[in-house]
PDB file of N, CA and C in Angstrom:
ATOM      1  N   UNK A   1     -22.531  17.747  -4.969  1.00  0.00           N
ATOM      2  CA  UNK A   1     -21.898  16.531  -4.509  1.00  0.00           C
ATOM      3  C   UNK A   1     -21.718  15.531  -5.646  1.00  0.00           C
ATOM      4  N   UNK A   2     -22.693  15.406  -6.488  1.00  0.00           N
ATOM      5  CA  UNK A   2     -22.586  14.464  -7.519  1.00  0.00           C
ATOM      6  C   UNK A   2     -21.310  14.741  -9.032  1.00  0.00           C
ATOM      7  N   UNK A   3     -21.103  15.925  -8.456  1.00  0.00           N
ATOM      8  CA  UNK A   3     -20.001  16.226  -9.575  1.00  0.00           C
ATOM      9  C   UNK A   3     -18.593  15.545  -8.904  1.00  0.00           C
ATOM     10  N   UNK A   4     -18.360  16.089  -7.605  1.00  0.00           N
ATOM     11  CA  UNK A   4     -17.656  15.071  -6.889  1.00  0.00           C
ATOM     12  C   UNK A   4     -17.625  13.762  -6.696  1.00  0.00           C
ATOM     13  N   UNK A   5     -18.531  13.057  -7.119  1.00  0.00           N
ATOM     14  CA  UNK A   5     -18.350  11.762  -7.185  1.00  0.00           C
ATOM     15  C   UNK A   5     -17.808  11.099  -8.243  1.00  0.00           C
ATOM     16  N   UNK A   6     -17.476  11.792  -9.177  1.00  0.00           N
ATOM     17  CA  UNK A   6     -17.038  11.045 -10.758  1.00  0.00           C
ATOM     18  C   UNK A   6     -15.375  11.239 -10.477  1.00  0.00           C
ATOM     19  N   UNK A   7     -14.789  11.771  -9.628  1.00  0.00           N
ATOM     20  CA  UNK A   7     -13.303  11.929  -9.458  1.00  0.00           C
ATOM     21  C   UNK A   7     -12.993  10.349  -8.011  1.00  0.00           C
ATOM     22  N   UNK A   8     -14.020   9.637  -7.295  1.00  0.00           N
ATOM     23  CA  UNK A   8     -14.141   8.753  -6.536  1.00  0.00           C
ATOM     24  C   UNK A   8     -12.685   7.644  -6.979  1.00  0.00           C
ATOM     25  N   UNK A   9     -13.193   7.136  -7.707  1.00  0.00           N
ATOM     26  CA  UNK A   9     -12.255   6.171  -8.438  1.00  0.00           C
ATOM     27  C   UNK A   9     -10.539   6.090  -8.383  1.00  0.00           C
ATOM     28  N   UNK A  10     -10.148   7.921  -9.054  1.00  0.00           N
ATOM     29  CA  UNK A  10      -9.471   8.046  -8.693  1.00  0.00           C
ATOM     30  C   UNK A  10      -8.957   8.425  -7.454  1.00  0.00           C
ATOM     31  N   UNK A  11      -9.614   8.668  -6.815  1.00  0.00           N
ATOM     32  CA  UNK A  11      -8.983   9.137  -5.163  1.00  0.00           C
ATOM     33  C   UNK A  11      -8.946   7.660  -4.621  1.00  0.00           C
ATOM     34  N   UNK A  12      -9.776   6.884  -5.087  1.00  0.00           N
ATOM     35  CA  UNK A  12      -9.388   5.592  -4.371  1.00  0.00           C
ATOM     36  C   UNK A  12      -8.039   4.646  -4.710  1.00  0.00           C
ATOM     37  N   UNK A  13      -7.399   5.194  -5.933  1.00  0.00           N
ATOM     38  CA  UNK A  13      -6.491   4.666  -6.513  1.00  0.00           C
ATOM     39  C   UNK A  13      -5.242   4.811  -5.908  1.00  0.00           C
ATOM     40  N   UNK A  14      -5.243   6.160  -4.973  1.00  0.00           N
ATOM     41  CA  UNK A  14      -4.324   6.947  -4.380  1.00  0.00           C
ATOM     42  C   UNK A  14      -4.336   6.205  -2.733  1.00  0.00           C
ATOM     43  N   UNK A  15      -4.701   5.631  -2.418  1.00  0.00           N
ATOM     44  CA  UNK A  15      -5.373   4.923  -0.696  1.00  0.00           C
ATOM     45  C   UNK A  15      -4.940   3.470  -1.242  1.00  0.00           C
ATOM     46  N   UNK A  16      -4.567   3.592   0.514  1.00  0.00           N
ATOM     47  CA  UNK A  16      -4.710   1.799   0.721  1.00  0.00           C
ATOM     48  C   UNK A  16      -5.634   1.829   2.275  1.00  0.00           C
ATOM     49  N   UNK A  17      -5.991   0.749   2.451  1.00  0.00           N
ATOM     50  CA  UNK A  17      -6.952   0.992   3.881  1.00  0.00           C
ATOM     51  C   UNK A  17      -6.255  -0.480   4.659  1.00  0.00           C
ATOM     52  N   UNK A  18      -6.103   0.171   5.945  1.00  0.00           N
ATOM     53  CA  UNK A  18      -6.099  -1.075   7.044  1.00  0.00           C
ATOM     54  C   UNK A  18      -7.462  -1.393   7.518  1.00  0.00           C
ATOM     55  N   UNK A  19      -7.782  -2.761   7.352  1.00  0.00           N
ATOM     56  CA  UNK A  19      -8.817  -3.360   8.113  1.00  0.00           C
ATOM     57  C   UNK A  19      -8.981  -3.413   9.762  1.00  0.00           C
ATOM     58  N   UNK A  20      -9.414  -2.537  10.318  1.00  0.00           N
ATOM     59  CA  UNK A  20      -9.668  -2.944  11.773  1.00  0.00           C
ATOM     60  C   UNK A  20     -11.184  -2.973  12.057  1.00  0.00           C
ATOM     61  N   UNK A  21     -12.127  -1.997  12.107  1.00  0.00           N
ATOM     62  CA  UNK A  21     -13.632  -2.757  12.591  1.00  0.00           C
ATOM     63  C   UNK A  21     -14.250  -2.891  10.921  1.00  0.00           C
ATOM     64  N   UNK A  22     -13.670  -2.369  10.087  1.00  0.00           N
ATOM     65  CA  UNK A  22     -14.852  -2.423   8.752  1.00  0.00           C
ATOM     66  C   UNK A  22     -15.479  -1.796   8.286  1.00  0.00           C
ATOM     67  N   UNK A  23     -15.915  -0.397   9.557  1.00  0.00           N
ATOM     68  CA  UNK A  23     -17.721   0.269   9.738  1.00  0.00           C
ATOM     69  C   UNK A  23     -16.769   0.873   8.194  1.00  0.00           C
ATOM     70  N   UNK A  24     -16.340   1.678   7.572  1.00  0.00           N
ATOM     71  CA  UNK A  24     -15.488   2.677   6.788  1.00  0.00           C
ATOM     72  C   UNK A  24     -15.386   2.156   5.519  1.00  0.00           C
ATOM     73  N   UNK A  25     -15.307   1.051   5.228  1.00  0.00           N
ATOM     74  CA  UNK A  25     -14.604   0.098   4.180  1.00  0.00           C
ATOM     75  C   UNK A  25     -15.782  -0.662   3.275  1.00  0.00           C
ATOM     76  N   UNK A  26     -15.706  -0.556   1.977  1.00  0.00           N
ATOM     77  CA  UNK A  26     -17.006  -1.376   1.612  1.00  0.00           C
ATOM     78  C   UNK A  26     -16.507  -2.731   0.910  1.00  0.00           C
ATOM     79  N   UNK A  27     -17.090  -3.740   1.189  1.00  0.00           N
ATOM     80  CA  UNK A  27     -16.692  -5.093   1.335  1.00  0.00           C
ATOM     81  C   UNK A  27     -16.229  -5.470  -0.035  1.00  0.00           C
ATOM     82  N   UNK A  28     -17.536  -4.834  -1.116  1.00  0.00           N
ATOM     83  CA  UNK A  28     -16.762  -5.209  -2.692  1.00  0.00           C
ATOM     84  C   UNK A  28     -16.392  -4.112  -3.438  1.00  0.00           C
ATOM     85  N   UNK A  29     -16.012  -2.734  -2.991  1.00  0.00           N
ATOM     86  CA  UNK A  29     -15.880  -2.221  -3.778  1.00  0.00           C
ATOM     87  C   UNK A  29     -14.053  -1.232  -3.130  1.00  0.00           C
ATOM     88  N   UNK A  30     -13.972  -1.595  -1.612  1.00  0.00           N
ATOM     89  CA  UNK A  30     -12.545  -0.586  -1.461  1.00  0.00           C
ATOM     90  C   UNK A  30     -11.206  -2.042  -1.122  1.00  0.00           C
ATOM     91  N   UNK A  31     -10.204  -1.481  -1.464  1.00  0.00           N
ATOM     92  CA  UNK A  31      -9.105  -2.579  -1.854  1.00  0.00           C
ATOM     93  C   UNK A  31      -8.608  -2.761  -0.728  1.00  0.00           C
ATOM     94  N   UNK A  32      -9.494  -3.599   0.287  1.00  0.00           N
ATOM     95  CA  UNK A  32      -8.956  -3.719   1.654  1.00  0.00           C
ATOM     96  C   UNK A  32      -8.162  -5.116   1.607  1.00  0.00           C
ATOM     97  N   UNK A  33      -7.925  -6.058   0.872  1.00  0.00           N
ATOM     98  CA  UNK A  33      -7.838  -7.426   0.848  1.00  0.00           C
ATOM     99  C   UNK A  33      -6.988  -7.458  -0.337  1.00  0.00           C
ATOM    100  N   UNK A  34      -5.848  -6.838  -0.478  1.00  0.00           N
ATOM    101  CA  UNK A  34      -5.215  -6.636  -1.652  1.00  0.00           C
ATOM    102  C   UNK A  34      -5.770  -6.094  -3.074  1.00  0.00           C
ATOM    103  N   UNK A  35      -7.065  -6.424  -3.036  1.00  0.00           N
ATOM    104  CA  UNK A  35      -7.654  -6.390  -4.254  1.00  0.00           C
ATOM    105  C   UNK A  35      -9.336  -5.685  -4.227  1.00  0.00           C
ATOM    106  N   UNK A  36     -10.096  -4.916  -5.059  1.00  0.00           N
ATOM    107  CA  UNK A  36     -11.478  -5.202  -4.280  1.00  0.00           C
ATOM    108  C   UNK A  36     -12.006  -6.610  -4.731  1.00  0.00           C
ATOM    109  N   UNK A  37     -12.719  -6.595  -3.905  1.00  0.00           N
ATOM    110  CA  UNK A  37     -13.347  -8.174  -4.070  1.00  0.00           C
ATOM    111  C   UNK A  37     -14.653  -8.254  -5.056  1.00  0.00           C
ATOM    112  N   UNK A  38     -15.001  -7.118  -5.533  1.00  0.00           N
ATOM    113  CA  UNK A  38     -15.671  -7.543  -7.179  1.00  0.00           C
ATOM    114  C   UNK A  38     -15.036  -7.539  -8.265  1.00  0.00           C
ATOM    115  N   UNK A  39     -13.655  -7.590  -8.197  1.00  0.00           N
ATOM    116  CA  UNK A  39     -12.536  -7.757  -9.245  1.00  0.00           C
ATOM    117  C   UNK A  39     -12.079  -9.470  -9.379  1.00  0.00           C
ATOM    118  N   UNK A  40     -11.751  -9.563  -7.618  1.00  0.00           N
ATOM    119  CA  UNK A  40     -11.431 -11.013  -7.229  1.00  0.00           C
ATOM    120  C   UNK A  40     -12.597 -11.881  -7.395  1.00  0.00           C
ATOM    121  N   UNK A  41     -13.949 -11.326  -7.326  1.00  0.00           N
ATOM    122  CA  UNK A  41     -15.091 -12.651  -7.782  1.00  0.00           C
ATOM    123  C   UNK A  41     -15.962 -11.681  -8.321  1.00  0.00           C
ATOM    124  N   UNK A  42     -16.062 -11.441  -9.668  1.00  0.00           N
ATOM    125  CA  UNK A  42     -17.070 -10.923 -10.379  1.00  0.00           C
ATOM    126  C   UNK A  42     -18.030 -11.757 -10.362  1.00  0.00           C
ATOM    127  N   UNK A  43     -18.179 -12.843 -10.292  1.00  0.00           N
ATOM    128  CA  UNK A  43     -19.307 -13.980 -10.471  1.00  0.00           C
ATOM    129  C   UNK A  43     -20.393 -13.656  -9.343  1.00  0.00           C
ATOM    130  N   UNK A  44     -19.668 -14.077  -8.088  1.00  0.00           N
ATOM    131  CA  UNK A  44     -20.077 -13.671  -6.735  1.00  0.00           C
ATOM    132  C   UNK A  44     -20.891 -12.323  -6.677  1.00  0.00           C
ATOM    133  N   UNK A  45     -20.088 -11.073  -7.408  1.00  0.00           N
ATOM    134  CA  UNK A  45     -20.436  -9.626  -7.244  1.00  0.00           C
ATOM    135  C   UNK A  45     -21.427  -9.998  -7.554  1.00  0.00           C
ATOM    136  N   UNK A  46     -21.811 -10.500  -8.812  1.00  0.00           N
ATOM    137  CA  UNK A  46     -23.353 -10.080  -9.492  1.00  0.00           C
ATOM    138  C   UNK A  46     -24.545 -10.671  -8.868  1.00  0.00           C
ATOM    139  N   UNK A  47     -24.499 -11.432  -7.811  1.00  0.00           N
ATOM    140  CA  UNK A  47     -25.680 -11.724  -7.145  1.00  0.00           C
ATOM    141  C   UNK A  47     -25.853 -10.708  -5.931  1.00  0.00           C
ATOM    142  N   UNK A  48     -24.967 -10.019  -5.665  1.00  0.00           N
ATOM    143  CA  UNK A  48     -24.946  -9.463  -4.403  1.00  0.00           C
ATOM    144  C   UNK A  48     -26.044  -8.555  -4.116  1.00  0.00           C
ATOM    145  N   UNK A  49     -26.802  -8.350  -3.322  1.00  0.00           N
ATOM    146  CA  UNK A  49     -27.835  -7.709  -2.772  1.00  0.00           C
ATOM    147  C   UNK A  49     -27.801  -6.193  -2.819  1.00  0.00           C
ATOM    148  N   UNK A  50     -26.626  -5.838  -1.902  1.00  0.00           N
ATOM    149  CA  UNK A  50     -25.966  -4.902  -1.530  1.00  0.00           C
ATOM    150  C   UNK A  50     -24.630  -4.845  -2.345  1.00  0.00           C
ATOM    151  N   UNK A  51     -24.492  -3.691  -3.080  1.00  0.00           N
ATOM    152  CA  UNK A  51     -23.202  -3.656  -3.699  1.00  0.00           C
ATOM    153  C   UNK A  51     -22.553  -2.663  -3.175  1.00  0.00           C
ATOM    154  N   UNK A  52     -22.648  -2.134  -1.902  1.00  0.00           N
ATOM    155  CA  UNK A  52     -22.200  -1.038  -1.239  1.00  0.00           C
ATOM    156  C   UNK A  52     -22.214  -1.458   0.381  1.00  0.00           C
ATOM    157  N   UNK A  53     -22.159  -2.636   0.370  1.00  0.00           N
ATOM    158  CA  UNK A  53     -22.107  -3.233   2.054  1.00  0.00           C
ATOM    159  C   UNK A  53     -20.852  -2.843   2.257  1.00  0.00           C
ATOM    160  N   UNK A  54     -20.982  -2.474   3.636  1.00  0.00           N
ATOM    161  CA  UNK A  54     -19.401  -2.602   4.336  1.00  0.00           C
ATOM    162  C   UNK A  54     -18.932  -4.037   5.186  1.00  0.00           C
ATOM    163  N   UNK A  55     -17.871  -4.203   4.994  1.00  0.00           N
ATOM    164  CA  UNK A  55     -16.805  -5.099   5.894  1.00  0.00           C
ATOM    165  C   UNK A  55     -17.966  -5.494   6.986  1.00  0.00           C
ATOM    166  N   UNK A  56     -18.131  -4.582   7.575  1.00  0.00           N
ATOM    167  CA  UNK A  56     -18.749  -4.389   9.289  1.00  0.00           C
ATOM    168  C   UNK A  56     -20.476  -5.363   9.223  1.00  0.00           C
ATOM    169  N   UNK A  57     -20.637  -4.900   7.949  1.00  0.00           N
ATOM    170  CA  UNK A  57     -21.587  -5.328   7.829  1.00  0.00           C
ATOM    171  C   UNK A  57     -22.378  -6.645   7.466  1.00  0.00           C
ATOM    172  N   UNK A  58     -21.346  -7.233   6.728  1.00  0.00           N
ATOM    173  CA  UNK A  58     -20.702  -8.314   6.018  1.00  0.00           C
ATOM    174  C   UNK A  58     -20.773  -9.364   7.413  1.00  0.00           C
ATOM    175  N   UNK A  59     -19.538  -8.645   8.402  1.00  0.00           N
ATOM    176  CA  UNK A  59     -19.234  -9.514   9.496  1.00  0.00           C
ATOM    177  C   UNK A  59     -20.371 -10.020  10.119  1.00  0.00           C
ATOM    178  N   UNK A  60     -21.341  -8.577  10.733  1.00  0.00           N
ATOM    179  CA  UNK A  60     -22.271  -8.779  11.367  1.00  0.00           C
ATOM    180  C   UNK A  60     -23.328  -9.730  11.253  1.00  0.00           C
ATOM    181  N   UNK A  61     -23.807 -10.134   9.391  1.00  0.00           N
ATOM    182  CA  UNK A  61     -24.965 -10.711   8.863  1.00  0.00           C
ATOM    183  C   UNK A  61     -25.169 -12.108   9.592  1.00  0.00           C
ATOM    184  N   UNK A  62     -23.478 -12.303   9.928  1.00  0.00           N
ATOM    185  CA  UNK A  62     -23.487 -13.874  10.316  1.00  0.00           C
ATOM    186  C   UNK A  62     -23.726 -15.135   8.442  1.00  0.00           C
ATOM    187  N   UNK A  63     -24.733 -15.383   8.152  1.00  0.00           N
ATOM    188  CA  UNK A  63     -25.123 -15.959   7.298  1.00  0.00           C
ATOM    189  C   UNK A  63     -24.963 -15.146   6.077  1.00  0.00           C
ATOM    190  N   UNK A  64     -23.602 -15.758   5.268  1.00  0.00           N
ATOM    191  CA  UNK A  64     -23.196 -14.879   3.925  1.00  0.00           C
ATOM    192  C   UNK A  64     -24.343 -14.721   3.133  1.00  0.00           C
ATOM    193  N   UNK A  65     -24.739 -15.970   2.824  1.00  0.00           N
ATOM    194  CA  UNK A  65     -25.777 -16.603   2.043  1.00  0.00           C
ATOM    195  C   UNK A  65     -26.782 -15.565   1.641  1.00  0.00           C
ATOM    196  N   UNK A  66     -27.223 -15.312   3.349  1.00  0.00           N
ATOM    197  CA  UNK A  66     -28.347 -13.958   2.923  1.00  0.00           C
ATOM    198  C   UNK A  66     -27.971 -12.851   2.420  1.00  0.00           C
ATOM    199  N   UNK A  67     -27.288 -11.947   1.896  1.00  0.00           N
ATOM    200  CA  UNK A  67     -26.356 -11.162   1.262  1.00  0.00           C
ATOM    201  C   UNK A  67     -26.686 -11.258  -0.335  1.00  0.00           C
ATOM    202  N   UNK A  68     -26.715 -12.395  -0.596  1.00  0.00           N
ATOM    203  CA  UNK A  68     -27.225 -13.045  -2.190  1.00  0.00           C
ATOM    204  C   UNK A  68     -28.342 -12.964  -2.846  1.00  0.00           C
ATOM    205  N   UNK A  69     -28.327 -12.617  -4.016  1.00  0.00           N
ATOM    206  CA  UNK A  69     -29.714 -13.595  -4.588  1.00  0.00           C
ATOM    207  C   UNK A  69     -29.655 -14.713  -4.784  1.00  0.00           C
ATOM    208  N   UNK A  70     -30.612 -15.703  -5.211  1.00  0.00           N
ATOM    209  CA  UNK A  70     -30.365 -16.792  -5.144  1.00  0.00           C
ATOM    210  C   UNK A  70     -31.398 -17.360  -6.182  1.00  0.00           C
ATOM    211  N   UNK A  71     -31.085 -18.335  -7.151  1.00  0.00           N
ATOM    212  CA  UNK A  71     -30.013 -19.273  -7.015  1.00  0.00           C
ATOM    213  C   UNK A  71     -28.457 -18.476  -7.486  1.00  0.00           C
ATOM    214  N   UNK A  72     -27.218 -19.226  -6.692  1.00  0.00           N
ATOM    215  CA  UNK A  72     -26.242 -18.776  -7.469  1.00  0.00           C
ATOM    216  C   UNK A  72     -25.870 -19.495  -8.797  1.00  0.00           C
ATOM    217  N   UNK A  73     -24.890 -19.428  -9.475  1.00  0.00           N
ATOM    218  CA  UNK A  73     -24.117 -20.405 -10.173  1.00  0.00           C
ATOM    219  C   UNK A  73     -22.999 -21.099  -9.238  1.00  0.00           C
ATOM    220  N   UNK A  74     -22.628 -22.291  -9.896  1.00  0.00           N
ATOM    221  CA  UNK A  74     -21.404 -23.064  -9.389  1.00  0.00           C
ATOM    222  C   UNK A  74     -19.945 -21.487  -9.294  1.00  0.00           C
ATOM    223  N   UNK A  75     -19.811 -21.397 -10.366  1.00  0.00           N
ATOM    224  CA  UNK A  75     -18.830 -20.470 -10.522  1.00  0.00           C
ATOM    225  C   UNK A  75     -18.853 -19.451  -9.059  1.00  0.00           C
ATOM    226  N   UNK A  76     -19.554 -19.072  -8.858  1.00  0.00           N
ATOM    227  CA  UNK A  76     -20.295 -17.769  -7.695  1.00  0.00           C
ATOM    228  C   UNK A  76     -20.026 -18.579  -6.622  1.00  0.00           C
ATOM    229  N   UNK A  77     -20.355 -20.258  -6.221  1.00  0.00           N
ATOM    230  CA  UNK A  77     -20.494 -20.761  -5.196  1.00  0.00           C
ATOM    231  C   UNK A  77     -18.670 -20.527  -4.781  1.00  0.00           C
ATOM    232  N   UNK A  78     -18.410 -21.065  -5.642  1.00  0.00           N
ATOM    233  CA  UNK A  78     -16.541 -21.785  -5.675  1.00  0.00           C
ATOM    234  C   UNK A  78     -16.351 -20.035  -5.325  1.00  0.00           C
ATOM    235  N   UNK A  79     -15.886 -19.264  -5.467  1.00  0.00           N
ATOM    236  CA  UNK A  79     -15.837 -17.759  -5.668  1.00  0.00           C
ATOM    237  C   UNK A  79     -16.412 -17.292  -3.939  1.00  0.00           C
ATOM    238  N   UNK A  80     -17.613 -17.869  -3.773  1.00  0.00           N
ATOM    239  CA  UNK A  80     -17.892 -17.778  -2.017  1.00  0.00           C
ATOM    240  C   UNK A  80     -17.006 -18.555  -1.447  1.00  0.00           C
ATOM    241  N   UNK A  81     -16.799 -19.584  -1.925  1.00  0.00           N
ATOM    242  CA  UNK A  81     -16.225 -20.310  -0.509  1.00  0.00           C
ATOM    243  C   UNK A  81     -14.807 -19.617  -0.391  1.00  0.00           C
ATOM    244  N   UNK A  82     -14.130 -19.154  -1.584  1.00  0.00           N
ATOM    245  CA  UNK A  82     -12.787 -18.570  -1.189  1.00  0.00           C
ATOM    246  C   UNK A  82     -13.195 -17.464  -0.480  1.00  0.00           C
ATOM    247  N   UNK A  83     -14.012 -16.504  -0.668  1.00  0.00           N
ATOM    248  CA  UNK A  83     -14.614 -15.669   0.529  1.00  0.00           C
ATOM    249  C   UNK A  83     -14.442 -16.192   1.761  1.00  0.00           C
ATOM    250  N   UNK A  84     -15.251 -16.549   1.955  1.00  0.00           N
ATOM    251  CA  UNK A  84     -15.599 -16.901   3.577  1.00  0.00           C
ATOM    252  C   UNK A  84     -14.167 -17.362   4.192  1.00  0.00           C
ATOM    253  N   UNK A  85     -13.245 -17.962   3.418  1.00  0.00           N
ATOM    254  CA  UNK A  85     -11.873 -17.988   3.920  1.00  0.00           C
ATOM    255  C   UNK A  85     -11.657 -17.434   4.100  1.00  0.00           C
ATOM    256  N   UNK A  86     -11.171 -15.932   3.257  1.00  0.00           N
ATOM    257  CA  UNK A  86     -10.911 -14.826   4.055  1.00  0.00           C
ATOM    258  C   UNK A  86     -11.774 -14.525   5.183  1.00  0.00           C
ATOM    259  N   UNK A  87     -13.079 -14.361   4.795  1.00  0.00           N
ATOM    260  CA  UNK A  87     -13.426 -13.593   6.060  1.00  0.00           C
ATOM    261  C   UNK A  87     -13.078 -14.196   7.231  1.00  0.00           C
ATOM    262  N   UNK A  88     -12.699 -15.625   7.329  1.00  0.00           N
ATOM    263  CA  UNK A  88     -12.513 -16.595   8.555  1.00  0.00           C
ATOM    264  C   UNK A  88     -11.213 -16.243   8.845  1.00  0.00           C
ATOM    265  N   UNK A  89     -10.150 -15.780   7.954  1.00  0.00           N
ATOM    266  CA  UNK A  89      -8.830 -15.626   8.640  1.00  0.00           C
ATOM    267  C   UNK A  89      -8.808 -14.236   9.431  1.00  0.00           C
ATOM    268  N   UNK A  90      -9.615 -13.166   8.436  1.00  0.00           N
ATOM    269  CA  UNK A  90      -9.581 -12.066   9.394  1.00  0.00           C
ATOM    270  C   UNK A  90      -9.240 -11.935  11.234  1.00  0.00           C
ATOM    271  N   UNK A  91      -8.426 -10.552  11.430  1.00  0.00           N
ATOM    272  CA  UNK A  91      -8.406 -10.142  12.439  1.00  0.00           C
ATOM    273  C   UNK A  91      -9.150  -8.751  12.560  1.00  0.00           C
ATOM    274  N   UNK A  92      -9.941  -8.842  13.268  1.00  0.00           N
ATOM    275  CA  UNK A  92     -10.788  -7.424  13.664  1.00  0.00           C
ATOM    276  C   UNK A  92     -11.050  -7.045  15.062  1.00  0.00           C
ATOM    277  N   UNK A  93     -10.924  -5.768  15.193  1.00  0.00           N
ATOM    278  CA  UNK A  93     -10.416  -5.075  16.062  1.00  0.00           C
ATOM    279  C   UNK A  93     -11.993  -3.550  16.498  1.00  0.00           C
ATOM    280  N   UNK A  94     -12.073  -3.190  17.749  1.00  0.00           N
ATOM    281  CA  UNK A  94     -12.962  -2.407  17.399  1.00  0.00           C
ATOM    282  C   UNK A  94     -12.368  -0.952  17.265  1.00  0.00           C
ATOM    283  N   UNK A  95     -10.901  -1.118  16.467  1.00  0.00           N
ATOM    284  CA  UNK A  95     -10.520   0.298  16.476  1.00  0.00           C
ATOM    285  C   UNK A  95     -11.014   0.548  14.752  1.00  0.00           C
ATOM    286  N   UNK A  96     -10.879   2.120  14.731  1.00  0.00           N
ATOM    287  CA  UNK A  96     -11.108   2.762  13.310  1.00  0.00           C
ATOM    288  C   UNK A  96     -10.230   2.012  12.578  1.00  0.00           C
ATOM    289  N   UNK A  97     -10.739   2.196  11.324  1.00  0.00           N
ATOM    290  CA  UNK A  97     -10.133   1.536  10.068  1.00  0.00           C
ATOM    291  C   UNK A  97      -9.186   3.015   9.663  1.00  0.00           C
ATOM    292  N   UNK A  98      -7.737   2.522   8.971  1.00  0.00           N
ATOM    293  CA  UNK A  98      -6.878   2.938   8.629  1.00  0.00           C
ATOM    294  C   UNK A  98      -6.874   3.613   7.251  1.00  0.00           C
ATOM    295  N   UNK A  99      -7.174   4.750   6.757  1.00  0.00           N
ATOM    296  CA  UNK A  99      -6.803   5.031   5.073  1.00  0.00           C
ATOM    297  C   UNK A  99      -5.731   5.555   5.142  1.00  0.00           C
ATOM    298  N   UNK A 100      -4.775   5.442   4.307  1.00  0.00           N
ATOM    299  CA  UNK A 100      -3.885   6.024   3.910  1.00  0.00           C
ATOM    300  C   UNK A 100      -3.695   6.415   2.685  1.00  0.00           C
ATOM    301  N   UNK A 101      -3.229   7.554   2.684  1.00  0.00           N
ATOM    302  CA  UNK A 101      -3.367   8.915   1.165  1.00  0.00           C
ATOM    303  C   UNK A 101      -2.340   8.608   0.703  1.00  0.00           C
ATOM    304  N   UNK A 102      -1.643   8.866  -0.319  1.00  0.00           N
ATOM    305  CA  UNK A 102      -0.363   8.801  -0.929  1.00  0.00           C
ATOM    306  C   UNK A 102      -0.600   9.858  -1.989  1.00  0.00           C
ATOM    307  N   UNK A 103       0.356  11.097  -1.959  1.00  0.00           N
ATOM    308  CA  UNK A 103      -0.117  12.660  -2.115  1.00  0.00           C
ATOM    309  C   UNK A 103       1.314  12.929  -3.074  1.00  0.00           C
ATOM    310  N   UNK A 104       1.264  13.380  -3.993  1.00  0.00           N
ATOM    311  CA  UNK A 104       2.525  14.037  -4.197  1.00  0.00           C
ATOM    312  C   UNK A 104       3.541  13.098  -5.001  1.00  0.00           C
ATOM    313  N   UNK A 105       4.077  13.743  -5.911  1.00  0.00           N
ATOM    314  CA  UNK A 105       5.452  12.791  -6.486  1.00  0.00           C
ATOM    315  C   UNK A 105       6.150  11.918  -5.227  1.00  0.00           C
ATOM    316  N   UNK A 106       6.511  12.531  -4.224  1.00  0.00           N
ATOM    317  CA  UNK A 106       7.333  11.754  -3.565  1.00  0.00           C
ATOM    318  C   UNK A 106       6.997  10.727  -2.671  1.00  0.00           C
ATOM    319  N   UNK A 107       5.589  10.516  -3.184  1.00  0.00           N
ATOM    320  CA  UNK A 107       4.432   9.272  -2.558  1.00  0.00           C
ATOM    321  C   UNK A 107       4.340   9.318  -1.008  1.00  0.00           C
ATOM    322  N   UNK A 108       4.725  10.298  -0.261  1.00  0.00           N
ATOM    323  CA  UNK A 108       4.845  10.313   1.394  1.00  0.00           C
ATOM    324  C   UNK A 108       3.474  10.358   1.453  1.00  0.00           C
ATOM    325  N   UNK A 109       2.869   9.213   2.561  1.00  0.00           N
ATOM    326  CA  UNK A 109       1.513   8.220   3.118  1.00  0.00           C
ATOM    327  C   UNK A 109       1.331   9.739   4.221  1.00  0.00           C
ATOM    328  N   UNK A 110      -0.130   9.683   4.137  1.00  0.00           N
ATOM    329  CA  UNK A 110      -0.767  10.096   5.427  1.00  0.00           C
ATOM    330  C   UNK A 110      -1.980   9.456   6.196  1.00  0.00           C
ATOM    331  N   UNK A 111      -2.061   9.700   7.219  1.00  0.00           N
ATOM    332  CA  UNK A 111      -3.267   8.366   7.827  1.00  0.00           C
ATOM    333  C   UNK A 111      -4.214   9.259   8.011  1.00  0.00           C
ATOM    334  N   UNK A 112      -5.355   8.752   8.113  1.00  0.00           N
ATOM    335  CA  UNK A 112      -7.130   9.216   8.694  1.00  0.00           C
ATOM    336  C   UNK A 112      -7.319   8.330   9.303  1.00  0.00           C
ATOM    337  N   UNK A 113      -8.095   8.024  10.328  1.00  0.00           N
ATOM    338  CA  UNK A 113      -8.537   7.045  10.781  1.00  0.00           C
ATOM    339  C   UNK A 113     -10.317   6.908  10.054  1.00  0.00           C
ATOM    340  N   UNK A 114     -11.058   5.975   9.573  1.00  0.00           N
ATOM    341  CA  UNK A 114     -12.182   6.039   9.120  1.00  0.00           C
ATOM    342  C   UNK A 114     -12.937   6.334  10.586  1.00  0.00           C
ATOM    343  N   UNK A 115     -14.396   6.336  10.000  1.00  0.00           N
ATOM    344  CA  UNK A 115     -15.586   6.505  10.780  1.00  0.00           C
ATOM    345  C   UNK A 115     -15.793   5.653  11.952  1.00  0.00           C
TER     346      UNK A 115
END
């Protein structure tokens, strides 16, 4: 399995994911939000507890805060609060989360539904 994991990166390069419950999706590391979100706040990333939380999980904590180490920096704080915007605009749904493959020169999408 671990030899399979060093090709990860790229298979993720090939996917885009729809957000619907989260359980599937990991909060800073798959490009559910245009971007992953330890790209969009590296500052933020580096306190993070969990660097493999999912969406779902994220939602559930209620209190971001705990998620952190702490103290943060200013930089990290400013970097949360644009977080939590997103997470506040979100729409979530308790259906499976969406991946989609993009296979082949002629880029034709296929869906999975996640976990």
């Amino acid at each position: 399995m671990e030899g399979y994991l060093k090709y990860l990166p790229h298979f993720k390069e090939m996917t885009r994911v729809q957000l619907q419950y989260g359980s599937s999706i990991l909060f800073w590391q798959d490009n559910w939000n245009g971007q992953e979100l330890k790209s969009l706040a590296p500052e933020l990333y580096s306190f993070a507890k969990n660097k493999l939380i999912t969406v779902q999980k994220v939602r559930e904590q209620g209190d971001f805060i705990q998620l952190l180490h702490l103290p943060i920096s200013e930089e990290a704080f400013e970097q949360m609060q644009q977080l939590l915007q997103i997470l506040g605009s979100l729409t979530i749904t308790e259906d499976k989360d969406i991946w989609r493959y993009i296979w082949g020169e002629n880029s034709a999408l296929q869906e999975h539904t996640g976990l």
